[in-house]
N, C-alpha and C. Protein backbone atom coordinates (compact mmCIF):
# COMPACT_ATOMS: atom_id res chain seq x y z
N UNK A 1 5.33 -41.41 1.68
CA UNK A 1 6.23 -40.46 1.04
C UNK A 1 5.78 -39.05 1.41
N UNK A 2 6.69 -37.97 1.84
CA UNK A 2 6.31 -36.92 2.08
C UNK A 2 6.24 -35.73 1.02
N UNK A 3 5.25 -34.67 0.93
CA UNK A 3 5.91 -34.10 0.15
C UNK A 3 6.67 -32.97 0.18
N UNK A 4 7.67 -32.71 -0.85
CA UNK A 4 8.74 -31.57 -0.59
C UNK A 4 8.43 -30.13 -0.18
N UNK A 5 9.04 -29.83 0.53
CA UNK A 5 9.06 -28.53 1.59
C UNK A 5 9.24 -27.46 0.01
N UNK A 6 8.40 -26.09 0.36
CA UNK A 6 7.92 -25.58 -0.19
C UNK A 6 9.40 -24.02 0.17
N UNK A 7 10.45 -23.39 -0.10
CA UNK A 7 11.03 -22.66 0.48
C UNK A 7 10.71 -21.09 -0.52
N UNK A 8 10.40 -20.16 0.27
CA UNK A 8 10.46 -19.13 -0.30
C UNK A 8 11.67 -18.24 -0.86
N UNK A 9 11.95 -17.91 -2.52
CA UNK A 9 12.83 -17.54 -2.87
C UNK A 9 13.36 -15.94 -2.19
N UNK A 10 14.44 -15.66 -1.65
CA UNK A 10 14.54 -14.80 -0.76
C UNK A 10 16.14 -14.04 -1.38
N UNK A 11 16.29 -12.60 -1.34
CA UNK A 11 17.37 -11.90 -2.17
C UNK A 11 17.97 -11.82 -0.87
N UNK A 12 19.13 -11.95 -0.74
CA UNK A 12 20.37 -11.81 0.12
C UNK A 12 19.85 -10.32 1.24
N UNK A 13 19.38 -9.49 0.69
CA UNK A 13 19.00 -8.13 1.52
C UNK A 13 17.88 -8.74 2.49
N UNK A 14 16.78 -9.50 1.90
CA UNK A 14 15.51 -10.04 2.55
C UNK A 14 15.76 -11.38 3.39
N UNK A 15 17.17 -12.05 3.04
CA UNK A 15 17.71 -12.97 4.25
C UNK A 15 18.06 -12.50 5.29
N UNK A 16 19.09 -11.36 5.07
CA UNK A 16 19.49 -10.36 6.10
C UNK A 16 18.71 -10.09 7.20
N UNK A 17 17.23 -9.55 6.79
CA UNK A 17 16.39 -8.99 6.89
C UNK A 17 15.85 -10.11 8.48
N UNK A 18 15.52 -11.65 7.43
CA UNK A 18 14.87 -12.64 8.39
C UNK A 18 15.99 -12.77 9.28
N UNK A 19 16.89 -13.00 8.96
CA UNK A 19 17.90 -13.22 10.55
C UNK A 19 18.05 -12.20 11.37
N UNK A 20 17.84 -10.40 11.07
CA UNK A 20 17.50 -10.04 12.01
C UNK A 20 16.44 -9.97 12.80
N UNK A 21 15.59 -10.01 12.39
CA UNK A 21 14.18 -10.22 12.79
C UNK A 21 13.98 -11.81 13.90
N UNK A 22 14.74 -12.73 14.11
CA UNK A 22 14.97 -13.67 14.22
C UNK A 22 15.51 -13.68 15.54
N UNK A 23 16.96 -13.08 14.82
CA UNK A 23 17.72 -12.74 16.44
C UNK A 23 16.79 -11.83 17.52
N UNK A 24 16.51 -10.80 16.66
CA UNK A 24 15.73 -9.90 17.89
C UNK A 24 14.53 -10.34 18.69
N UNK A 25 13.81 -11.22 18.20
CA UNK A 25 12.39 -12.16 18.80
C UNK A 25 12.81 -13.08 19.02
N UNK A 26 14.22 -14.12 19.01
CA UNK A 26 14.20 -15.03 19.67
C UNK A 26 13.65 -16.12 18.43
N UNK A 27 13.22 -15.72 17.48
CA UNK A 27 12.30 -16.92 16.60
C UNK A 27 12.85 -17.85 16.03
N UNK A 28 12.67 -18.68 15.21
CA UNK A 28 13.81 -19.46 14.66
C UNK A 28 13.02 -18.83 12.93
N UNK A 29 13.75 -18.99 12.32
CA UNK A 29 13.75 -18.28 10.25
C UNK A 29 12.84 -18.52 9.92
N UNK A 30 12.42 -19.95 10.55
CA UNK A 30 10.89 -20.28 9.56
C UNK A 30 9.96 -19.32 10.19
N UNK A 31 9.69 -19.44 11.62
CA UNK A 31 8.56 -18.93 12.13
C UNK A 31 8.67 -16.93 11.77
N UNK A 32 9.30 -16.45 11.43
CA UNK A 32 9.77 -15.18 10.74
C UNK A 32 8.68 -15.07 9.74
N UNK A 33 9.55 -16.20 8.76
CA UNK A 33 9.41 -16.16 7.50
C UNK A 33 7.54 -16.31 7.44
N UNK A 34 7.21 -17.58 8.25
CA UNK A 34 5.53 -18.19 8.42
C UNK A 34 4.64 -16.82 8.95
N UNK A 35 5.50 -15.70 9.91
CA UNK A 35 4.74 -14.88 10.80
C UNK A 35 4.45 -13.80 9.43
N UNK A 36 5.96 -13.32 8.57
CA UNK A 36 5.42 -12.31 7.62
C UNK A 36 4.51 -12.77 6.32
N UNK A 37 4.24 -14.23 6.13
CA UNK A 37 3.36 -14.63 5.43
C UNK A 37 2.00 -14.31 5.85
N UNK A 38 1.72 -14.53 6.85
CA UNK A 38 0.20 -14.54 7.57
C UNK A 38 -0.04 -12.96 7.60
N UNK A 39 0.99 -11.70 7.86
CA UNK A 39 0.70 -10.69 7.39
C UNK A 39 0.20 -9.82 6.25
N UNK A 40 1.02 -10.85 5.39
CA UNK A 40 0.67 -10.39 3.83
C UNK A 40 -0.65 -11.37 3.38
N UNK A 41 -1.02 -12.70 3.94
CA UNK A 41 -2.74 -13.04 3.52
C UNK A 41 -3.24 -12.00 4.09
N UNK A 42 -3.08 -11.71 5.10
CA UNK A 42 -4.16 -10.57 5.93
C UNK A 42 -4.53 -9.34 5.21
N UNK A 43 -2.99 -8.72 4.62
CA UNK A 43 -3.44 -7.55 3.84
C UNK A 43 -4.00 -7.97 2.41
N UNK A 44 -3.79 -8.90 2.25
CA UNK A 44 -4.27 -9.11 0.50
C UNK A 44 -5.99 -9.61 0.82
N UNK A 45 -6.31 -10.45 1.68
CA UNK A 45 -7.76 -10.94 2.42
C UNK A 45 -8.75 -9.40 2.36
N UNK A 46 -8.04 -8.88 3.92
CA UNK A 46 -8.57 -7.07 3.64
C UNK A 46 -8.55 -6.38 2.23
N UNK A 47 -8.09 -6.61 1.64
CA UNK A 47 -8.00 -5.50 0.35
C UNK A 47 -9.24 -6.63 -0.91
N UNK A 48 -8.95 -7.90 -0.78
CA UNK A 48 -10.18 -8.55 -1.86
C UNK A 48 -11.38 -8.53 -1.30
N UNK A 49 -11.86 -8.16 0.40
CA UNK A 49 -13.19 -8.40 0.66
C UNK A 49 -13.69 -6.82 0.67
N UNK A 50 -13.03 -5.81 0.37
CA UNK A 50 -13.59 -4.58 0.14
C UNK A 50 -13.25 -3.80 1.05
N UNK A 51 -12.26 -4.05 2.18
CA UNK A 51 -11.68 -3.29 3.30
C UNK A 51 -11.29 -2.34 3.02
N UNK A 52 -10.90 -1.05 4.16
CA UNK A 52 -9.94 0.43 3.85
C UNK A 52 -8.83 -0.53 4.13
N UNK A 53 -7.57 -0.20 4.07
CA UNK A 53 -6.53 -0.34 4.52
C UNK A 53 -5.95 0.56 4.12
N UNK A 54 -5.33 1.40 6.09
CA UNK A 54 -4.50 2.42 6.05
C UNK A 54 -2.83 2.37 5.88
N UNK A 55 -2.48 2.85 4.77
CA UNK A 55 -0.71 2.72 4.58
C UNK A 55 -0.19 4.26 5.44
N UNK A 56 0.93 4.15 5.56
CA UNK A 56 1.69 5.41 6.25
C UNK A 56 2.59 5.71 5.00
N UNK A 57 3.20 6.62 4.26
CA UNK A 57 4.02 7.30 3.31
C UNK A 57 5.13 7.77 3.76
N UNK A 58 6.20 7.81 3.62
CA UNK A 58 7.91 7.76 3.74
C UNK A 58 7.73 9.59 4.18
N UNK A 59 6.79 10.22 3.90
CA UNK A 59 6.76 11.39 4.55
C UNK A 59 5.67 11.61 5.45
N UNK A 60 5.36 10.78 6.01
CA UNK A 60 4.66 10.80 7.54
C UNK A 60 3.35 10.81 7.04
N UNK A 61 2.59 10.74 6.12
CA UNK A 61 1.70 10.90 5.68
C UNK A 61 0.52 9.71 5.52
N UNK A 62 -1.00 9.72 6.07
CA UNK A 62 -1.85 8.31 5.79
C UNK A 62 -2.79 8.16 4.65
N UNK A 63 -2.77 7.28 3.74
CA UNK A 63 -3.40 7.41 2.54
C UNK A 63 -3.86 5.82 3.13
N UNK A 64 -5.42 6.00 3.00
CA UNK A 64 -6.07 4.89 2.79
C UNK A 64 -6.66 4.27 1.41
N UNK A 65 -6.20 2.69 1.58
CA UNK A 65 -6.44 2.09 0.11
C UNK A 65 -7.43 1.27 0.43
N UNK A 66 -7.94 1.16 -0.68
CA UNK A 66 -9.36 0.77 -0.55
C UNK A 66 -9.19 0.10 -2.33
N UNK A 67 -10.06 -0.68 -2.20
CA UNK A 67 -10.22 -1.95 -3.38
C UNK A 67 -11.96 -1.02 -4.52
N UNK A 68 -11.48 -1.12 -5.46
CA UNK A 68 -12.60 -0.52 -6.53
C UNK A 68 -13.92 -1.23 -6.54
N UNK A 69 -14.07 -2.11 -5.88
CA UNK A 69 -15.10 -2.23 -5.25
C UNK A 69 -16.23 -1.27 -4.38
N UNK A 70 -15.35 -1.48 -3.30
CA UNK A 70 -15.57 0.14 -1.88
C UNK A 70 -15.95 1.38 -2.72
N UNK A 71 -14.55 1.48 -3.74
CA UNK A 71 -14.77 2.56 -4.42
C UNK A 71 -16.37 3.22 -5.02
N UNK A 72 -16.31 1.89 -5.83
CA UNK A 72 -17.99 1.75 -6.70
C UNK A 72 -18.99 1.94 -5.65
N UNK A 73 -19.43 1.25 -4.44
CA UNK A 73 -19.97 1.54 -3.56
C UNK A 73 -20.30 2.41 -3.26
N UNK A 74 -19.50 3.60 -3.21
CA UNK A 74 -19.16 4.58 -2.61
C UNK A 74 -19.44 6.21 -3.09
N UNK A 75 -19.13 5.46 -4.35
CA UNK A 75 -19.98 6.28 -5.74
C UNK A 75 -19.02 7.48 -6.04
N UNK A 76 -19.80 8.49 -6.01
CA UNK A 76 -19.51 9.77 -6.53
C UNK A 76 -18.92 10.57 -5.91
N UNK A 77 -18.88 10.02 -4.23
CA UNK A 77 -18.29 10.81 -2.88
C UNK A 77 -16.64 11.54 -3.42
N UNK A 78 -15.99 10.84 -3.86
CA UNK A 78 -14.87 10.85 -3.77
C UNK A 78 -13.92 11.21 -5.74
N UNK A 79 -15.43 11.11 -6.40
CA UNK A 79 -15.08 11.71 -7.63
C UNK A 79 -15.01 13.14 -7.46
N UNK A 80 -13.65 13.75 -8.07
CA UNK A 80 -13.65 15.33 -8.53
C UNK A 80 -13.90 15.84 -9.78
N UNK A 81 -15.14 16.61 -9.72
CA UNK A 81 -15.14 17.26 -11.31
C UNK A 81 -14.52 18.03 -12.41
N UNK A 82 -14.21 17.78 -13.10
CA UNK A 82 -13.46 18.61 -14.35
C UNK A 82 -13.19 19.56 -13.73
N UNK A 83 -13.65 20.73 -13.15
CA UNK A 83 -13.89 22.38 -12.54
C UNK A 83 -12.17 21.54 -11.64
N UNK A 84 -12.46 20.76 -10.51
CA UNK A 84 -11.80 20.80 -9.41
C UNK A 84 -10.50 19.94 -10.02
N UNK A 85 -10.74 19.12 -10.43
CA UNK A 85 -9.34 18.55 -11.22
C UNK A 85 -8.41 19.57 -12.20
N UNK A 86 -9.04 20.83 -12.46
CA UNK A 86 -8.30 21.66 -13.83
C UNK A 86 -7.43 22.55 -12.29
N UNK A 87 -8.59 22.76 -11.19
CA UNK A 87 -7.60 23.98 -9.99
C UNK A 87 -6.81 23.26 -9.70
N UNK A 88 -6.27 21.54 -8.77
CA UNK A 88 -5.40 20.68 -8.92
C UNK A 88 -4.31 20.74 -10.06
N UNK A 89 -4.69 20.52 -11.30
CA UNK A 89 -3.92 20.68 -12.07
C UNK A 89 -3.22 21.85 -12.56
N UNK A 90 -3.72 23.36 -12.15
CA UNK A 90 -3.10 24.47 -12.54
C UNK A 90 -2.04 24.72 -11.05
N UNK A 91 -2.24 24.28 -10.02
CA UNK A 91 -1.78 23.90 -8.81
C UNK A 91 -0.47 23.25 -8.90
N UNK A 92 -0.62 22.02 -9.59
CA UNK A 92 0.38 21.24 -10.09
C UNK A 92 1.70 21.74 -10.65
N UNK A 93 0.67 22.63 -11.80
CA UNK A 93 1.85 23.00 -13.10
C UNK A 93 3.01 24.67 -12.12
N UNK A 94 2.25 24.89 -10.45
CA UNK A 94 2.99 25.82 -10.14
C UNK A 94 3.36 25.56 -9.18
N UNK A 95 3.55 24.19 -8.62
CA UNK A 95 4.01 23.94 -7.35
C UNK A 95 5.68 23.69 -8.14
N UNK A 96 6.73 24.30 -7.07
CA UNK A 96 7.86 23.79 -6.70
C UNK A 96 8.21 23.43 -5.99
N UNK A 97 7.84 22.77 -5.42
CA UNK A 97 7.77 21.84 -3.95
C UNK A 97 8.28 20.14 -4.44
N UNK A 98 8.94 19.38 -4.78
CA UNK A 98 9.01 18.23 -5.53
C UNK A 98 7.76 17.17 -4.15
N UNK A 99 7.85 17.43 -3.25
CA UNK A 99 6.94 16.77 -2.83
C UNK A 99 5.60 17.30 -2.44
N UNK A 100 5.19 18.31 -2.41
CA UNK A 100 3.72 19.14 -2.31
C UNK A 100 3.13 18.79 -4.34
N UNK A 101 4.47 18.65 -5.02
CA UNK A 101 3.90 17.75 -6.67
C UNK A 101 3.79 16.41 -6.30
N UNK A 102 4.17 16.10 -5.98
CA UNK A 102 4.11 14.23 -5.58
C UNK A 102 2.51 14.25 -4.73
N UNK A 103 2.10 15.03 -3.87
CA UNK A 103 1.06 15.06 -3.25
C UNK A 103 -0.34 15.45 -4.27
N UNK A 104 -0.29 16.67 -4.45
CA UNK A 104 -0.95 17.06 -6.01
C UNK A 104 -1.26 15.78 -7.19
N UNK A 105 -0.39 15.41 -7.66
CA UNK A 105 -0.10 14.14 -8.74
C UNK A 105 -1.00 13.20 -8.25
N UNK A 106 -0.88 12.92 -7.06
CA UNK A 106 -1.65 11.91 -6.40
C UNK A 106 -3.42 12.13 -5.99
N UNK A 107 -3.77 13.24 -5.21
CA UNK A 107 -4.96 13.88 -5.23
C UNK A 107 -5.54 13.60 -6.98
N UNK A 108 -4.94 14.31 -8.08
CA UNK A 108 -5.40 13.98 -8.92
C UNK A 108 -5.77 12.66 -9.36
N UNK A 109 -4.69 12.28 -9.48
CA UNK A 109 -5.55 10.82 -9.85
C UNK A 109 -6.34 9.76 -9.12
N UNK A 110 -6.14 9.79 -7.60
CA UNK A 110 -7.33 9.88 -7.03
C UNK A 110 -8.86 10.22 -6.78
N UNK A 111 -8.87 11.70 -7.47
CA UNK A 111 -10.16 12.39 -7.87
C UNK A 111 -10.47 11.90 -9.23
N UNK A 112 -9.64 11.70 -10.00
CA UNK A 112 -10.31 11.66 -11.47
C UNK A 112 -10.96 9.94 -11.48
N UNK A 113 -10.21 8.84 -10.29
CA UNK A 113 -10.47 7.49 -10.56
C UNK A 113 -11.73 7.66 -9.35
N UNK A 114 -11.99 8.38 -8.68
CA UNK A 114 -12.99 8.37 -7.55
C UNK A 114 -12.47 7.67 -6.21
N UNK A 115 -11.39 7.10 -5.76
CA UNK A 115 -11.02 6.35 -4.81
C UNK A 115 -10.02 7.45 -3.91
């Protein structure tokens, strides 16, 4: 007796998605579907054994993530002190930039978690 095939639940946008991906490589759905699996163990593998992993940001931008592990490791490098988190934050409260605040927002809580 065999057992039943395992299918990943997939939203009409993310079917779309595999059949183009499909057509354009020639692949057939599964091997798509099997190729972006083995991508995502890879990034989740890298991120539980303490790896950087570099993301790119919708505004061209590279923020490396790193697991609180690395972080701890890493110590104090990357903690900002009260002094430097209050200039960030008075920074914050005068930027009109909606994305130079999105950048700010982020530095902060980056500095205050140490990562």
């Amino acid at each position: 007796m065999s057992s039943p095939r395992l299918q990943p639940v997939l939203t009409a946008a993310e079917m779309a998605l595999v059949d183009q991906v499909a057509e354009l490589t020639g692949a057939k759905r599964t091997d798509v579907i099997k190729n972006a699996l083995a991508v995502y163990h890879w990034f989740v593998r890298q991120a539980l054994t303490g790896s950087r992993v570099v993301a790119h940001k919708a505004t061209g931008e590279q923020v490396a993530l790193e697991t609180p592990e690395l972080a701890a490791i890493e110590g104090r490098g990357n903690r900002l002190s009260p002094g430097e988190l209050g200039v960030l934050a008075k920074e914050l409260a005068a930027a009109s930039d909606p994305v130079a605040a999105a950048r700010l927002k982020e530095r902060i809580t980056r500095g205050f978690y140490g990562i």
